[in-house]
N, C-alpha and C. Protein backbone atom coordinates (compact mmCIF):
# COMPACT_ATOMS: atom_id res chain seq x y z
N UNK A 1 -5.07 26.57 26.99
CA UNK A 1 -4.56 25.32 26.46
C UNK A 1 -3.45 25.66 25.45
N UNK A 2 -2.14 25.26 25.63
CA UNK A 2 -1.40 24.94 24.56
C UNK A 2 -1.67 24.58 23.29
N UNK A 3 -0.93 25.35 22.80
CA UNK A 3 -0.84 23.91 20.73
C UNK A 3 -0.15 22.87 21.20
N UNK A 4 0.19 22.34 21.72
CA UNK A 4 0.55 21.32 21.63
C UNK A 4 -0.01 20.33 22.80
N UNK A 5 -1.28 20.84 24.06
CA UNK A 5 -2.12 20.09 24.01
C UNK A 5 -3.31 20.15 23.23
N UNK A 6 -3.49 21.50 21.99
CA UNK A 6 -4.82 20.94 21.27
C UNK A 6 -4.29 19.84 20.41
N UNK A 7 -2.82 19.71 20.20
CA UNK A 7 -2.39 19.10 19.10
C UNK A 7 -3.05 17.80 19.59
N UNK A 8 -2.59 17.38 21.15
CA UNK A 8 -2.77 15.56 21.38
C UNK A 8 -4.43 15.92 21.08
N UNK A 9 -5.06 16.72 21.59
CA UNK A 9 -6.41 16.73 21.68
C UNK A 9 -6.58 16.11 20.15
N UNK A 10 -6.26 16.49 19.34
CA UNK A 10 -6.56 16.37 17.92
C UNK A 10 -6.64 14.84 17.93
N UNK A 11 -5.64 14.61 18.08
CA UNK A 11 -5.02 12.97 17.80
C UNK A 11 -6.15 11.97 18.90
N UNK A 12 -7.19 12.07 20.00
CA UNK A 12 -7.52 11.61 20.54
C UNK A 12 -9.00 11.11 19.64
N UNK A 13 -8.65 11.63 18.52
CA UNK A 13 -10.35 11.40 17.55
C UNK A 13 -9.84 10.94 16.07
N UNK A 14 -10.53 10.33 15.01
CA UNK A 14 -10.18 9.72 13.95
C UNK A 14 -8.72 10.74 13.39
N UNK A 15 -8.58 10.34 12.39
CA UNK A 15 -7.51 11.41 11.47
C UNK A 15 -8.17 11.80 10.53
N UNK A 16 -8.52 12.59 10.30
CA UNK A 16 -9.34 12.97 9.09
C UNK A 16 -8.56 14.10 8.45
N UNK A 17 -8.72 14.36 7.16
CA UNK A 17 -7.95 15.70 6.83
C UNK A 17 -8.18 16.95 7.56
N UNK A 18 -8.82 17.01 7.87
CA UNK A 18 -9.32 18.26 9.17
C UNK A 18 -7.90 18.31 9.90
N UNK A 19 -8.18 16.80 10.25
CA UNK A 19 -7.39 16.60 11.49
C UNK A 19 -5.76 17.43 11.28
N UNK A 20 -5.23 16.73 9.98
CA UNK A 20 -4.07 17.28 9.39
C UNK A 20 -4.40 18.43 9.22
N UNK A 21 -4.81 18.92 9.10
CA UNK A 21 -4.74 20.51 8.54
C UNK A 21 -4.45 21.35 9.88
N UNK A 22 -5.81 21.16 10.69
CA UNK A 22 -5.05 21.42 12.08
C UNK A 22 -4.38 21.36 12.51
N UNK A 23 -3.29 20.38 12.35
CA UNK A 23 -2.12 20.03 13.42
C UNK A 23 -0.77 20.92 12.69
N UNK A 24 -1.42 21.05 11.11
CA UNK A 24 -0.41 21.70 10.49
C UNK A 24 -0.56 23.06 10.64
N UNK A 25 -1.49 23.56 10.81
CA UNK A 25 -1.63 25.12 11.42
C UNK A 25 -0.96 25.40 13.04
N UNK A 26 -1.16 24.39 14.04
CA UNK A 26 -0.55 24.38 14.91
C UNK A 26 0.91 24.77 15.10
N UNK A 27 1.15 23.66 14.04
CA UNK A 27 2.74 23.47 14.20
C UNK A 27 3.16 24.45 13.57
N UNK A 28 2.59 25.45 12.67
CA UNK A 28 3.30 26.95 12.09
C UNK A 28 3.03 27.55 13.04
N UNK A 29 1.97 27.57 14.01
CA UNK A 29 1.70 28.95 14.98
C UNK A 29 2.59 28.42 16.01
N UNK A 30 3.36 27.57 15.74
CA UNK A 30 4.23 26.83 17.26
C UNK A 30 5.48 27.46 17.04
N UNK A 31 6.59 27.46 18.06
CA UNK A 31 7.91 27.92 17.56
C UNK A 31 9.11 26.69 18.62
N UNK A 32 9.76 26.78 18.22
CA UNK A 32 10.76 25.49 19.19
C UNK A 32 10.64 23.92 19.28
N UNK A 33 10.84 24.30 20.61
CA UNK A 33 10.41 22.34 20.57
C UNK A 33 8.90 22.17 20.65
N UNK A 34 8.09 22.87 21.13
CA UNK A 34 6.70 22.82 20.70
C UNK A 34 6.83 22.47 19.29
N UNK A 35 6.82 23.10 18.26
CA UNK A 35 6.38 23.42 16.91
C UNK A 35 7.29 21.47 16.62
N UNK A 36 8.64 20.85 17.21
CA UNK A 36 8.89 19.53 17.02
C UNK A 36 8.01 19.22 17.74
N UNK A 37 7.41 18.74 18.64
CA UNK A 37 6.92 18.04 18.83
C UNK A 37 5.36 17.91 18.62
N UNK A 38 4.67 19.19 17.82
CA UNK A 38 3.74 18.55 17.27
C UNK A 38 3.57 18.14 15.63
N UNK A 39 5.09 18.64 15.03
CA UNK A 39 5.75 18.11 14.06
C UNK A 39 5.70 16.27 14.09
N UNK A 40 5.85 15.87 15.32
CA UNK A 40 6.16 14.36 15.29
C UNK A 40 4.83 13.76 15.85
N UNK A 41 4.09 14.52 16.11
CA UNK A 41 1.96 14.07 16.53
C UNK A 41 1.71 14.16 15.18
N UNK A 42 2.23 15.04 14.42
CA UNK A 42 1.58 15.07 13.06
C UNK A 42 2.00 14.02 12.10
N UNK A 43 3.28 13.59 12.14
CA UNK A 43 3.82 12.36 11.54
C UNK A 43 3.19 10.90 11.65
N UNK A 44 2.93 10.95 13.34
CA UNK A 44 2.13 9.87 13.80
C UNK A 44 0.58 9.64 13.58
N UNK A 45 0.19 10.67 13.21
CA UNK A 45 -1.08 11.16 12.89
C UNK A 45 -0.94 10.47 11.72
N UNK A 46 -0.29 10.66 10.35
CA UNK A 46 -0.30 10.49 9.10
C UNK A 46 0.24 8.83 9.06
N UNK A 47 0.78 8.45 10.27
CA UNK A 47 0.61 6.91 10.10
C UNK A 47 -0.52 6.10 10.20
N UNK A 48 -0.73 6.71 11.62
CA UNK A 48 -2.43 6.44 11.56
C UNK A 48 -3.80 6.35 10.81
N UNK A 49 -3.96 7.53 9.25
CA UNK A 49 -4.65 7.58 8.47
C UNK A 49 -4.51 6.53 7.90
N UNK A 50 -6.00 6.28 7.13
CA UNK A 50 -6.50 5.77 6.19
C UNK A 50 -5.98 6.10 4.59
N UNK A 51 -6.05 5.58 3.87
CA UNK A 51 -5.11 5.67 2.91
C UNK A 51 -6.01 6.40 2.05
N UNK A 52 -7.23 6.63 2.28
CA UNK A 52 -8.17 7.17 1.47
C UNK A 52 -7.99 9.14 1.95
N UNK A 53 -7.40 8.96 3.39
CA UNK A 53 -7.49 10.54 3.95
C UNK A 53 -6.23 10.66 3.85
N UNK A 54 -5.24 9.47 3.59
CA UNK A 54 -3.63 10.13 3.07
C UNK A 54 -3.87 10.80 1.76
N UNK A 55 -4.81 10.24 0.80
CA UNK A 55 -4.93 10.24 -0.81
C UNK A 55 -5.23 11.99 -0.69
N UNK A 56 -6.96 12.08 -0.20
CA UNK A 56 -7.24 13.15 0.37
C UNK A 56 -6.51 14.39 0.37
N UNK A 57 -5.85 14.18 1.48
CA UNK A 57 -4.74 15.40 1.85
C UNK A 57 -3.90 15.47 0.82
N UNK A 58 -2.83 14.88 0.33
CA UNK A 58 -1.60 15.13 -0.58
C UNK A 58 -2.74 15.93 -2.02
N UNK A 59 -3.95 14.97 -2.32
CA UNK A 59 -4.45 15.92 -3.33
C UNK A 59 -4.85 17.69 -2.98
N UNK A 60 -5.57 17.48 -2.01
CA UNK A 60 -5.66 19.11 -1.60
C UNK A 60 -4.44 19.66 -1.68
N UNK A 61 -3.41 19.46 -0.43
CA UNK A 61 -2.02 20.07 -0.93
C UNK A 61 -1.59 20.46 -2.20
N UNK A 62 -1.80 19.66 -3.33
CA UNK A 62 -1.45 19.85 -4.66
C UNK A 62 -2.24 20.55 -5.03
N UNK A 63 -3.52 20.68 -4.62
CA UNK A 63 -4.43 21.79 -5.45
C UNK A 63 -3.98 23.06 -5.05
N UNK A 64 -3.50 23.25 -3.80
CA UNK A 64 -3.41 24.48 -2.81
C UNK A 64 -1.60 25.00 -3.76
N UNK A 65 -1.46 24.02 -4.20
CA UNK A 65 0.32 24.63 -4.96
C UNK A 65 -0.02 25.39 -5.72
C-alpha cells in the first residue's frame, strides 16, 4: 500500500489528532506529488476536525517546539 493510499485510508475514519499526526508523518516519508497530495488530504482533514481536535493538535505542536 502506498502513503498516499494509507493517507485516504486515514481520512475514511473520524479526524482525530492521531489522525493528523499520521498523515503528517506520511507526507514527510512522501517525496513529489505524492508528499502534495497528501499535503492537500491533510488540509482537508483539518477542515473536517472538530475544533476541540484543531485546539488539540496546534497545542501539542507547541509543546513539541
Amino acid at each position: 500500500m502506498s502513503n498516499l493510499e494509507k493517507a485516504m485510508a486515514i481520512l475514511d475514519g473520524t479526524v482525530t489528532v492521531e489522525a493528523l499526526n499520521e498523515l503528517d508523518a506520511l507526507c514527510a516519508s512522501s517525496r513529489g506529488e505524492e508528499a502534495e497530495r497528501i499535503a492537500d488530504l491533510w488540509e482537508a482533514a483539518l477542515v473536517q476536525a472538530s475544533q476541540d481536535v484543531i485546539d488539540d493538535y496546534h497545542a501539542a505542536e507547541l509543546g513539541a517546539a
